[in-house]
C-alpha atoms as a PDB file:
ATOM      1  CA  UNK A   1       0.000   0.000   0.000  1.00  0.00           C
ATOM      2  CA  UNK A   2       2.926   2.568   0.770  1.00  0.00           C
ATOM      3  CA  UNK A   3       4.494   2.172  -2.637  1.00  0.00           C
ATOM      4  CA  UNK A   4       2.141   3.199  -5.005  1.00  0.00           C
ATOM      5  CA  UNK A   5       1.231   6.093  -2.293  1.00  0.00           C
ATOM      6  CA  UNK A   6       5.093   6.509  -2.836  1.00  0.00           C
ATOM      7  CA  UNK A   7       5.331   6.540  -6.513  1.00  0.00           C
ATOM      8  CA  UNK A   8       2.433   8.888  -6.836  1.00  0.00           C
ATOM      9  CA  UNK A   9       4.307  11.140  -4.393  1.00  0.00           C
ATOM     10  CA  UNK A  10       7.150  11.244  -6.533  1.00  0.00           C
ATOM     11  CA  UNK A  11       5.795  12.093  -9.509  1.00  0.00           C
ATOM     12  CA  UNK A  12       3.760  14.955  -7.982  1.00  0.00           C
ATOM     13  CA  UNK A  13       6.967  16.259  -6.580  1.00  0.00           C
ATOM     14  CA  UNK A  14       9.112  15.668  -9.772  1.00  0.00           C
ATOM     15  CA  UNK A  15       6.121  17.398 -11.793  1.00  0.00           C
ATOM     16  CA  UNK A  16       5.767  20.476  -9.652  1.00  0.00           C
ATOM     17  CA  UNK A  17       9.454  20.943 -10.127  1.00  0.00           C
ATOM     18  CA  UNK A  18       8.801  22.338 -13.477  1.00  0.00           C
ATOM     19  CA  UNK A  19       6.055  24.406 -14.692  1.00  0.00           C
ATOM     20  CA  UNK A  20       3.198  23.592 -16.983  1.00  0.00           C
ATOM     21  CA  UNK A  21       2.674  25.677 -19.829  1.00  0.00           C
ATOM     22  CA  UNK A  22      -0.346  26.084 -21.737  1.00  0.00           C
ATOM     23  CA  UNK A  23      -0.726  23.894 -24.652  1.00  0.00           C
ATOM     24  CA  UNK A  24      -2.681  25.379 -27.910  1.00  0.00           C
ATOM     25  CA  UNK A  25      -4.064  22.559 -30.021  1.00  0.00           C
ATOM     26  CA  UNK A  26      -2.046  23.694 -33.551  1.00  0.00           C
ATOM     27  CA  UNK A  27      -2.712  21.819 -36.616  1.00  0.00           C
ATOM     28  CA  UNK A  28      -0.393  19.611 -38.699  1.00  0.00           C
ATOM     29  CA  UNK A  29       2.937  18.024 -38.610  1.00  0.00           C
ATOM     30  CA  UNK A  30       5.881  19.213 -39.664  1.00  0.00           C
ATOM     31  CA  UNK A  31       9.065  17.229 -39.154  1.00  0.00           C
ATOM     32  CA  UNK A  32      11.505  19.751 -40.569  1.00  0.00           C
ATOM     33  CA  UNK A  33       9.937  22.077 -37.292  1.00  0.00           C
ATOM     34  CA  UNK A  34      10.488  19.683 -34.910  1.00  0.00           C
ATOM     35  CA  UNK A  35      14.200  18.582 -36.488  1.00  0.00           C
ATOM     36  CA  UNK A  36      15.201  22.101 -36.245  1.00  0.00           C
ATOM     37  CA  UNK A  37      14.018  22.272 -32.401  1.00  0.00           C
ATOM     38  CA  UNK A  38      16.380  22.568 -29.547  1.00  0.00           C
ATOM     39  CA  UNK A  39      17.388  18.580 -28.054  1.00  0.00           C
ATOM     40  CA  UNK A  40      14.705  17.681 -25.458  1.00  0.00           C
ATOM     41  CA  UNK A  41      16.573  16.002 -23.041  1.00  0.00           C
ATOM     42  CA  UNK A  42      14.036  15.348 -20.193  1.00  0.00           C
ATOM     43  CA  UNK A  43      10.250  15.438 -20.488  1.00  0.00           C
ATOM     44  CA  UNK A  44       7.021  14.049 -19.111  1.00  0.00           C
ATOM     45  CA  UNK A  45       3.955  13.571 -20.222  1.00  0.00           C
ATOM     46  CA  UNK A  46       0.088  12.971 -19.288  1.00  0.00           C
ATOM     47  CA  UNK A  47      -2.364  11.202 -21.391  1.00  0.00           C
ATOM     48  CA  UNK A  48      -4.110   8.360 -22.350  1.00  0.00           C
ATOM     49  CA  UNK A  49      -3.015   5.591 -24.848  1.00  0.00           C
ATOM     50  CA  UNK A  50      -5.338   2.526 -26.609  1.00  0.00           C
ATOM     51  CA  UNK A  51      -3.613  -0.661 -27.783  1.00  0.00           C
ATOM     52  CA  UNK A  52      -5.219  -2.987 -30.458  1.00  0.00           C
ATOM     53  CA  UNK A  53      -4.664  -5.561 -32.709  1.00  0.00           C
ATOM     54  CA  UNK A  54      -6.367  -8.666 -33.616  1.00  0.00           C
ATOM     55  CA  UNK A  55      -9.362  -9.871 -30.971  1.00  0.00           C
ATOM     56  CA  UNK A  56      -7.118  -7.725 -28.241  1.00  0.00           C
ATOM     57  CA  UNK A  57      -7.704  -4.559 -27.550  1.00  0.00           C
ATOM     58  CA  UNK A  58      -7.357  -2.483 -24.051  1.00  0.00           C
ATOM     59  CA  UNK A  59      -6.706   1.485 -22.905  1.00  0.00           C
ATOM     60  CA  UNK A  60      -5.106   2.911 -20.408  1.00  0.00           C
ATOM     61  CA  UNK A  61      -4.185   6.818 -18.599  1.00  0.00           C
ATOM     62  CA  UNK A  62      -0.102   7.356 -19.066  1.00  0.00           C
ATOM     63  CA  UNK A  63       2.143   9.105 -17.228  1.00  0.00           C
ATOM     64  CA  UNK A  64       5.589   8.693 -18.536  1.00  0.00           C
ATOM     65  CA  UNK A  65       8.687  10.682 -17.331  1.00  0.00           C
ATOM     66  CA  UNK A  66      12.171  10.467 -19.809  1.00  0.00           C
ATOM     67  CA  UNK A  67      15.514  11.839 -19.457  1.00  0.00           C
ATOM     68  CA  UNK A  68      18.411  10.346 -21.289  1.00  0.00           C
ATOM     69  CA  UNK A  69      19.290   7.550 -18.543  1.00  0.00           C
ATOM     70  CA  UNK A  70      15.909   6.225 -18.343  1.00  0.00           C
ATOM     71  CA  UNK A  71      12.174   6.158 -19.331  1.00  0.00           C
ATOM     72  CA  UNK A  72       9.597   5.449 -16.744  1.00  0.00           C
ATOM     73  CA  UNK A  73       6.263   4.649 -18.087  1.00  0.00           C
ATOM     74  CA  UNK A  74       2.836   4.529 -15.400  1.00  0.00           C
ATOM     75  CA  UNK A  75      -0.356   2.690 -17.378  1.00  0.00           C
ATOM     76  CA  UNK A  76      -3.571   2.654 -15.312  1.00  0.00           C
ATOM     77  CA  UNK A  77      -7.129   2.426 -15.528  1.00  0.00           C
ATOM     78  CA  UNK A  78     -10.004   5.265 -14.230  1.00  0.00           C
ATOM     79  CA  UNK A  79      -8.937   6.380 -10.804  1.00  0.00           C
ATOM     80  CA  UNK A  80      -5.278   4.878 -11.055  1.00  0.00           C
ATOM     81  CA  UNK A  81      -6.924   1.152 -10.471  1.00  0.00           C
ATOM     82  CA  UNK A  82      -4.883  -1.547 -11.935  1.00  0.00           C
ATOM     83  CA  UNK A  83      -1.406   0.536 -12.063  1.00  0.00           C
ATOM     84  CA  UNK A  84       1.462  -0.881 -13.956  1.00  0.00           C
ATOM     85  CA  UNK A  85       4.595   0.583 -14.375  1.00  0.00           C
ATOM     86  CA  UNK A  86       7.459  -0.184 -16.996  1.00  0.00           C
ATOM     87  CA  UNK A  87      11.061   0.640 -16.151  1.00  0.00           C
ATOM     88  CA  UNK A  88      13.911   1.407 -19.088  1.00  0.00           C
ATOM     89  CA  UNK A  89      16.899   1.858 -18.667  1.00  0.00           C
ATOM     90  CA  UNK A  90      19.087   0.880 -21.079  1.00  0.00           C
ATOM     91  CA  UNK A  91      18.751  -2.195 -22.587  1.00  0.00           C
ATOM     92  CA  UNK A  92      16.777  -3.605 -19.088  1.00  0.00           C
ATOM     93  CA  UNK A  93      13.564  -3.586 -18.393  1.00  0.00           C
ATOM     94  CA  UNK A  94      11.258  -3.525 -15.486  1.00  0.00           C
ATOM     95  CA  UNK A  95       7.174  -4.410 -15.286  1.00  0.00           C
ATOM     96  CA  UNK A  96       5.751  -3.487 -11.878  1.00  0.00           C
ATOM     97  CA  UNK A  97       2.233  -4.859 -11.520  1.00  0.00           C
ATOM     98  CA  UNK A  98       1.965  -4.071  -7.707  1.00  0.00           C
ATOM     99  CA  UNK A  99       2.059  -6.392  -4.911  1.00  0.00           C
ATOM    100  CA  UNK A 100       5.832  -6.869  -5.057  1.00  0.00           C
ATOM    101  CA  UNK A 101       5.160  -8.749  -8.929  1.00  0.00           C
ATOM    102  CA  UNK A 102       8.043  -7.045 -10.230  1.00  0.00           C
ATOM    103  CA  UNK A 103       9.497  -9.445 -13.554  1.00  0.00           C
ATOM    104  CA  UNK A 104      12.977  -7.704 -15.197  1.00  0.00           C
ATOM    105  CA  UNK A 105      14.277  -8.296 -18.688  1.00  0.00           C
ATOM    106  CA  UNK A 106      17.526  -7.662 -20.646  1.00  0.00           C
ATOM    107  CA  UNK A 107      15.343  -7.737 -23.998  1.00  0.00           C
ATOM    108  CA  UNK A 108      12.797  -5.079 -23.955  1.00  0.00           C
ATOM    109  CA  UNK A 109      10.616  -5.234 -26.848  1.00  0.00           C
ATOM    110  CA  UNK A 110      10.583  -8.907 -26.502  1.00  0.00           C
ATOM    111  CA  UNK A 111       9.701  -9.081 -22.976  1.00  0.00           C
ATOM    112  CA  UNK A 112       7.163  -6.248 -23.279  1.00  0.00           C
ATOM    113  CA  UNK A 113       5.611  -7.825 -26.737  1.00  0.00           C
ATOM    114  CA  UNK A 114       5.228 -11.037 -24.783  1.00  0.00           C
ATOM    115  CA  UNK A 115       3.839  -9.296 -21.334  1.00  0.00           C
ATOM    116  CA  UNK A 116       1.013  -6.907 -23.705  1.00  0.00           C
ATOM    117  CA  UNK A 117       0.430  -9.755 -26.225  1.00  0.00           C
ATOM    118  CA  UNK A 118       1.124  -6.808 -28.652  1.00  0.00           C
ATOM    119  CA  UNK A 119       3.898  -5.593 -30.608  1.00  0.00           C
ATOM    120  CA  UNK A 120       4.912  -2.476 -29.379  1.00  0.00           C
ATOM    121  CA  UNK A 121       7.808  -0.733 -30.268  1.00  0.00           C
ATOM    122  CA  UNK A 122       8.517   0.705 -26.917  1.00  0.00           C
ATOM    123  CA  UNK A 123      12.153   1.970 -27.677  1.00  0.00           C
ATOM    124  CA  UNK A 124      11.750   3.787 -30.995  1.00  0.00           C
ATOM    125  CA  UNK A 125       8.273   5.699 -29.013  1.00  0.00           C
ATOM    126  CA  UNK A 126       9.931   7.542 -26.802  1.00  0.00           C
ATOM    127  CA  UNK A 127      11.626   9.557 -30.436  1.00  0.00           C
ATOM    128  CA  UNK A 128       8.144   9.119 -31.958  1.00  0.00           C
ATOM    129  CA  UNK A 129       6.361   9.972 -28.940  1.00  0.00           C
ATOM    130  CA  UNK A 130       8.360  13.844 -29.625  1.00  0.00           C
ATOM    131  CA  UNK A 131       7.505  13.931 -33.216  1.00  0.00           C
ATOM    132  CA  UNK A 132      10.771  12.376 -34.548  1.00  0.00           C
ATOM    133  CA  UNK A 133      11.940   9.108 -36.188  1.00  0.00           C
ATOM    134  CA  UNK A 134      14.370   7.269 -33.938  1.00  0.00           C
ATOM    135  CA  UNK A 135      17.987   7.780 -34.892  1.00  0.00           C
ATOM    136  CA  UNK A 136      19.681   4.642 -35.514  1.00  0.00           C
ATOM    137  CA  UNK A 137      16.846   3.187 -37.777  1.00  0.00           C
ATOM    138  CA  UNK A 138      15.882   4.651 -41.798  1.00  0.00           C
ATOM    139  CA  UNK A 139      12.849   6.247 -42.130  1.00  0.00           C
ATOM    140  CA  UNK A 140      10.667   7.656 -44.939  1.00  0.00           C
ATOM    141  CA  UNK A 141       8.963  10.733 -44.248  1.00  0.00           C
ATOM    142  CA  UNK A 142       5.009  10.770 -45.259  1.00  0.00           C
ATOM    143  CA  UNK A 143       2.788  13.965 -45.008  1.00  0.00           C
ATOM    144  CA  UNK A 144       1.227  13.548 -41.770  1.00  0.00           C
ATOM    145  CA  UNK A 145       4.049  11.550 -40.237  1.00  0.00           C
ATOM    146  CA  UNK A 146       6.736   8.977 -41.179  1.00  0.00           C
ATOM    147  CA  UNK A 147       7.101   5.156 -41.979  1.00  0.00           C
ATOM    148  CA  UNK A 148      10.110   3.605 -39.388  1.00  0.00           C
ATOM    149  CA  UNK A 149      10.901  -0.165 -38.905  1.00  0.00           C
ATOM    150  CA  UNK A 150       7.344  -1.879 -40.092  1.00  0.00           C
ATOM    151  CA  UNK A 151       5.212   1.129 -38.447  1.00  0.00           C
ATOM    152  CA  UNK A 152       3.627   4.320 -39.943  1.00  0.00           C
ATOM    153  CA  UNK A 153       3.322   6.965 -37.407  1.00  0.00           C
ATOM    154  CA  UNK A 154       0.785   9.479 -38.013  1.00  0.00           C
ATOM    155  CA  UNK A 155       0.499  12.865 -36.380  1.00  0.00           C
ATOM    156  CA  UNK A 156      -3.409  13.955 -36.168  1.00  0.00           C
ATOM    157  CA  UNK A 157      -2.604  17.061 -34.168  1.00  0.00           C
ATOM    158  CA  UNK A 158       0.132  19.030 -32.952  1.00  0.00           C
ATOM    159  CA  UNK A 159       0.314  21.426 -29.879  1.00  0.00           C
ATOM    160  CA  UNK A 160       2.402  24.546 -28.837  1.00  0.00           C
ATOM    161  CA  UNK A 161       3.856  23.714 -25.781  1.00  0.00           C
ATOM    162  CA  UNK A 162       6.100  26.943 -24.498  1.00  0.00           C
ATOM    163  CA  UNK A 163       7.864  27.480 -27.822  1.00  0.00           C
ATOM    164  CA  UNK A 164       7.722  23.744 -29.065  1.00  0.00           C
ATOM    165  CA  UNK A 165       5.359  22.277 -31.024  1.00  0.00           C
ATOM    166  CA  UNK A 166       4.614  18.623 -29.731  1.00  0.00           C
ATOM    167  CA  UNK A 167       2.331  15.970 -30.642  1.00  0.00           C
ATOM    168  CA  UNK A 168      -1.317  15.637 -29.179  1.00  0.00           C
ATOM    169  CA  UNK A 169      -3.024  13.012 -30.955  1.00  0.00           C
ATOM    170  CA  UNK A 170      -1.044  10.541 -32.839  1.00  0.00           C
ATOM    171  CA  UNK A 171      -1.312   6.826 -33.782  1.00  0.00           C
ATOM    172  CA  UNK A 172       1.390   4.782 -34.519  1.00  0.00           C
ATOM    173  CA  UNK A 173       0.065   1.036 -36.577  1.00  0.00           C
ATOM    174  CA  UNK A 174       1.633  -2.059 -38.734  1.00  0.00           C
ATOM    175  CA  UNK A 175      -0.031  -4.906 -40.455  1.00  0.00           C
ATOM    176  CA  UNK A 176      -0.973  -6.251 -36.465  1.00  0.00           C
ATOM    177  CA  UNK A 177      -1.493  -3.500 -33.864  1.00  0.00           C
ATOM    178  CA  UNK A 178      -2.699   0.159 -33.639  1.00  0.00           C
ATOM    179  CA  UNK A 179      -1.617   2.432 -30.953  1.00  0.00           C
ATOM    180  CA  UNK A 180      -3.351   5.668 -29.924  1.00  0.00           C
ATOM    181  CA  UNK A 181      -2.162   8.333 -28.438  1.00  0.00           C
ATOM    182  CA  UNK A 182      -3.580  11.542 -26.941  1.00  0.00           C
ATOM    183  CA  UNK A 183      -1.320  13.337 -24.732  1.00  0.00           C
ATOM    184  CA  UNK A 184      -3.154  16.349 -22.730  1.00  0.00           C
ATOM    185  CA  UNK A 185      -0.091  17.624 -20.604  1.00  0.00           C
ATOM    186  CA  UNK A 186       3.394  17.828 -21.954  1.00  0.00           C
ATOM    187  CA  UNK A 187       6.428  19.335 -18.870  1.00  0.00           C
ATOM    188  CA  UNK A 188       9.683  20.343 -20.155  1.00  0.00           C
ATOM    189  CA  UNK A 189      11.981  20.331 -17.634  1.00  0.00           C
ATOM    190  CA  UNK A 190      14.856  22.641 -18.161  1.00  0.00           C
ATOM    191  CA  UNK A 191      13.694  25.177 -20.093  1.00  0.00           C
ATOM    192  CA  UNK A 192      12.094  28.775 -19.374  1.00  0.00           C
ATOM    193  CA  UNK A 193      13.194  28.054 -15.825  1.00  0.00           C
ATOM    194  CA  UNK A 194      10.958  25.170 -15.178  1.00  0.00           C
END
């Protein structure tokens, strides 16, 4: 019962370390924009995410906080129920289901592929989750988005966040899932003071 007090303790703390700024929904992608942006080194995020493919299909709110060492990733259902949280950090990962049910990896997408019962390409989302193709794979740039590894990632709508513009709604989908994405509160950390 203390721990996920804990954890929700620590994010409250981390996240009124920074400021919010307001976010203006803006209109359409534009890699070139984003490309041209300042590195964003550490960031969280608020939203909500659904997952489908095949007979499968689930949602879930997000809360995921990434700097360069590691991504931290919080998936839960209406009122935090169910919380699970995934761990990265390097090429380990972590699933925390609660109740001390904590199973590690040293093969990420594998181990989370097999955990969901869905591909997900949770490495190359934290670039795509910015608006930008990851770096150590080709990509092939489309109007509203990209194709990257097997995927097409599709911006629906971008937001101004300070002087960024960041994704709101995007879906990223291959041949057997479809991921959706709507992120309502972005935090830079780092900049303007925050």
């Amino acid at each position: 019962m203390r721990r996920p007090i804990f954890a929700a303790l620590a994010v409250a703390l981390w996240l009124s370390g920074c400021n919010t700024v307001e976010v203006i929904p803006d209109g359409s992608y534009s890699r070139a924009v984003l490309a041209n942006s300042p590195p964003l080194p550490d960031w969280a995020l608020e939203g909500r995410m659904s997952l489908s493919g095949g007979k499968e299909a689930w949602s879930a709110n997000l809360l995921w906080q990434h700097d360069p060492a590691h991504d931290e990733l919080k998936l839960s259902g209406p009122l935090g129920q169910g919380a699970t949280i995934i761990r990265l950090q390097g090429e380990t990962v972590s699933i925390d289901r609660g109740g001390g049910n904590v199973q590690t990896s040293a093969q990420p997408e594998a181990f989370i592929n097999q955990q969901l019962g869905m591909d997900v390409p949770i490495k190359a989302l934290a670039y795509w989750i910015v608006g930008l193709p990851a770096t150590e794979q080709a990509y092939v740039d489309m109007p509203s988005g990209f194709r990257q590894a097997g995927w097409l990632v599709e911006y629906k709508q971008m937001q101004t966040v300070g002087r960024r513009v960041l994704p709101r709604k995007m879906t990223v989908m291959n041949g057997q899932a479809k991921l959706k994405l709507i992120i309502e509160q972005w935090v830079i950390k780092g900049e303007d003071g925050h």
